[in-house]
C-alpha atoms as a PDB file:
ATOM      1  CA  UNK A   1       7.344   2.534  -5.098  1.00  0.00           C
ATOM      2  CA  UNK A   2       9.612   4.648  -3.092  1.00  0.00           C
ATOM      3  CA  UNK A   3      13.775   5.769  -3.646  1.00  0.00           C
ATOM      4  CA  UNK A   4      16.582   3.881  -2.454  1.00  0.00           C
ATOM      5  CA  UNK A   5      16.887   2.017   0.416  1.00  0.00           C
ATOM      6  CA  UNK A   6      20.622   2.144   2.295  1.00  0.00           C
ATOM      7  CA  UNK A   7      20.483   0.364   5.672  1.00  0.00           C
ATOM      8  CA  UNK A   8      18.375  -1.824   7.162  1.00  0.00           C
ATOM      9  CA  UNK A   9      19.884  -1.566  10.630  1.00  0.00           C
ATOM     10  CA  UNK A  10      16.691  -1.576  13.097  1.00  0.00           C
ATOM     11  CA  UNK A  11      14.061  -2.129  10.027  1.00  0.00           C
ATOM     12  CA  UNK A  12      11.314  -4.679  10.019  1.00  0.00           C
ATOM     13  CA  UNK A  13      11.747  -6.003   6.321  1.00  0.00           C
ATOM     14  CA  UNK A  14       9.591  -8.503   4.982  1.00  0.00           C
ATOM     15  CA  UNK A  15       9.887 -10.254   1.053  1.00  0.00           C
ATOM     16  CA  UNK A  16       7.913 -10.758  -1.418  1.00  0.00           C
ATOM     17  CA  UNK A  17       9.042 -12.710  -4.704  1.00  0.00           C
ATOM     18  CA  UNK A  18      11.722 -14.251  -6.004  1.00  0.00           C
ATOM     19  CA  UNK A  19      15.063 -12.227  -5.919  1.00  0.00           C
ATOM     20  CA  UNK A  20      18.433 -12.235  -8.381  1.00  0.00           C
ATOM     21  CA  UNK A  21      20.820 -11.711  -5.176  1.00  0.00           C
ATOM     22  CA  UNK A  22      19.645 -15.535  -4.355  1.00  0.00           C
ATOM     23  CA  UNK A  23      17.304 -17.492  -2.686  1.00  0.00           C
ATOM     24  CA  UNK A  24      15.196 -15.819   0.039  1.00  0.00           C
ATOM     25  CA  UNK A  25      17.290 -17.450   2.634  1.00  0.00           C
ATOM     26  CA  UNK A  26      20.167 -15.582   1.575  1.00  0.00           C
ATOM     27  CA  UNK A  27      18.603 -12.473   1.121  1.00  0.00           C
ATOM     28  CA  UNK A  28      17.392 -13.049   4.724  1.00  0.00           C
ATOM     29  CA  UNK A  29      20.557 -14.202   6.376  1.00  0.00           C
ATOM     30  CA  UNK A  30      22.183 -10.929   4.592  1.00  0.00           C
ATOM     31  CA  UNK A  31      19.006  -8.302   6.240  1.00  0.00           C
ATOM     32  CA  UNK A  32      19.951  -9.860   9.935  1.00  0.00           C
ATOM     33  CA  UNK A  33      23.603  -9.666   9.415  1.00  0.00           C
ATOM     34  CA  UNK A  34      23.085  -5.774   8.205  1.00  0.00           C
ATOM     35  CA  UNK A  35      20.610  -5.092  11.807  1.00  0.00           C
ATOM     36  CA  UNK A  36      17.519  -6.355   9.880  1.00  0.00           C
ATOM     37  CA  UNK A  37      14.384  -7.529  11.808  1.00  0.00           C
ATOM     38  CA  UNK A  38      12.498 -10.191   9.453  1.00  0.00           C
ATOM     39  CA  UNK A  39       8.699 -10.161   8.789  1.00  0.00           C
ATOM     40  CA  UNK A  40       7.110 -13.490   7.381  1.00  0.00           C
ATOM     41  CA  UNK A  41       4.088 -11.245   6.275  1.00  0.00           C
ATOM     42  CA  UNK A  42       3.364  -8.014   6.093  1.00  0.00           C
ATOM     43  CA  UNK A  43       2.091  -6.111   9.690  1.00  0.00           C
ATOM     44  CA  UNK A  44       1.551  -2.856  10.689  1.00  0.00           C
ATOM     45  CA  UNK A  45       4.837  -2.536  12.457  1.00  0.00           C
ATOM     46  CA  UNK A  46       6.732  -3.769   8.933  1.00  0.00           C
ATOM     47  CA  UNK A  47       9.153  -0.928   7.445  1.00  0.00           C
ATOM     48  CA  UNK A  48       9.778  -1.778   4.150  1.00  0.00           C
ATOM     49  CA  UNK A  49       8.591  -4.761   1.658  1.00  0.00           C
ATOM     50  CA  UNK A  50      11.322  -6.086  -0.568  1.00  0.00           C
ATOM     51  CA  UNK A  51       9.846  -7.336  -4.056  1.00  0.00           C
ATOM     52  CA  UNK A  52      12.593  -9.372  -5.526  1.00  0.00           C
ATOM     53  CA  UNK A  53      12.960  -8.844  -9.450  1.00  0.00           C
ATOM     54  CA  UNK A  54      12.496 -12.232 -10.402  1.00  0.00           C
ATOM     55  CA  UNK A  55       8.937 -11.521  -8.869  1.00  0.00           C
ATOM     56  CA  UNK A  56       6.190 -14.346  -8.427  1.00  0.00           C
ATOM     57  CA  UNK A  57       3.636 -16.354 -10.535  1.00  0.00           C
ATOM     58  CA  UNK A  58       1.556 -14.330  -8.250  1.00  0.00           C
ATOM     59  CA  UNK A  59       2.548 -11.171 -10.042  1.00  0.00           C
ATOM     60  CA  UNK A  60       1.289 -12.482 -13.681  1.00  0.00           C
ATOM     61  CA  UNK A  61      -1.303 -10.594 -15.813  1.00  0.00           C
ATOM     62  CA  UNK A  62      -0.120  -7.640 -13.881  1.00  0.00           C
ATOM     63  CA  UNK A  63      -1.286  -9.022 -10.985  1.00  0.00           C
ATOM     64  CA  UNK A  64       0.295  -7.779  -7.047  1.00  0.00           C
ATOM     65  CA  UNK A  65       1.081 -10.563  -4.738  1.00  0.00           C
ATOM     66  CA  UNK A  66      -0.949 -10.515  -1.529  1.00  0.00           C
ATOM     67  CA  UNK A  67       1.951  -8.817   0.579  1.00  0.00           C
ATOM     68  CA  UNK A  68       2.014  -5.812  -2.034  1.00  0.00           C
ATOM     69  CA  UNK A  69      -1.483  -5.652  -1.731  1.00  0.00           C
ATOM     70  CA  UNK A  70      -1.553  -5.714   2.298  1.00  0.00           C
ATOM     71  CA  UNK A  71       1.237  -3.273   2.303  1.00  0.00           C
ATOM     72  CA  UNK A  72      -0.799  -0.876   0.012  1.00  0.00           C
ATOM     73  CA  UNK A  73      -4.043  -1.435   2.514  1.00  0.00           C
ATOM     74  CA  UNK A  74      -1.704   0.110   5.466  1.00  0.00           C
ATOM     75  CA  UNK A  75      -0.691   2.710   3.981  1.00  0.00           C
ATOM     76  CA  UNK A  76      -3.949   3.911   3.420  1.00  0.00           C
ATOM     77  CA  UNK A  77      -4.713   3.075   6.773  1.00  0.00           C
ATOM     78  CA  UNK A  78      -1.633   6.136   8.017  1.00  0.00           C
ATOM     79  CA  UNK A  79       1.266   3.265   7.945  1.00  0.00           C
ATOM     80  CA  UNK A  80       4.449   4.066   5.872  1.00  0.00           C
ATOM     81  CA  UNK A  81       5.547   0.779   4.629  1.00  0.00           C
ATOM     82  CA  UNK A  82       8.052   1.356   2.005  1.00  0.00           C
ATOM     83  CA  UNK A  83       7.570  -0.931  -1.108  1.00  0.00           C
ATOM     84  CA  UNK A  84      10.749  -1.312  -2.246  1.00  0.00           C
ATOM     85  CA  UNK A  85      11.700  -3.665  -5.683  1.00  0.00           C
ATOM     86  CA  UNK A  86      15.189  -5.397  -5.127  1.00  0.00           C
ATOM     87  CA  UNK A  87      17.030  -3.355  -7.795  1.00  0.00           C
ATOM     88  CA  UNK A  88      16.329   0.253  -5.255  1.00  0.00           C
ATOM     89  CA  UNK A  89      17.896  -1.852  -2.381  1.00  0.00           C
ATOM     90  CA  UNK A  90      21.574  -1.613  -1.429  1.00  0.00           C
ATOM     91  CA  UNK A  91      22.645  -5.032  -0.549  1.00  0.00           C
ATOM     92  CA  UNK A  92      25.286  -3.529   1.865  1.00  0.00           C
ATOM     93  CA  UNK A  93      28.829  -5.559   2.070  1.00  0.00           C
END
């Protein structure tokens, strides 16, 4: 997992679990307001993955969702995705 993330402004940002700020549609609506570019699924071109804290049942038995695991392939692959979990991320006013 990487440090803090500030700003968004010009980032491809794609989710991943279930988040305490609110549903994802919130959490998207806030990204775009803030110069966000949303990703339904994780790409080559994606900046940074946002894992909500709630997580996913996807997550159980220490399990990583599929995004977290594509994210993870890329970046061994030379792409800097940052995995970020919702409480490193800034949620900018």
């Amino acid at each position: 997992m990487s440090a803090q993330v500030n700003s968004v402004e010009g980032k491809r940002v794609c989710l991943s679990g279930n988040f305490t700020y609110g549903p994802k549609s919130a959490v998207e609506k806030h990204i775009v307001a803030h110069g966000g570019i949303m990703d339904s699924g994780v790409k080559k071109s994606t900046d940074i993955l946002l894992i909500g804290n709630e997580g996913s049942q996807d997550y159980s038995n220490g399990n990583y969702g599929t995004k977290v695991k594509k994210a993870m392939e890329y970046n061994e692959k030379g792409c800097k995705i940052q995995i970020i979990k919702e409480a490193d991320f800034v949620f900018e006013k």
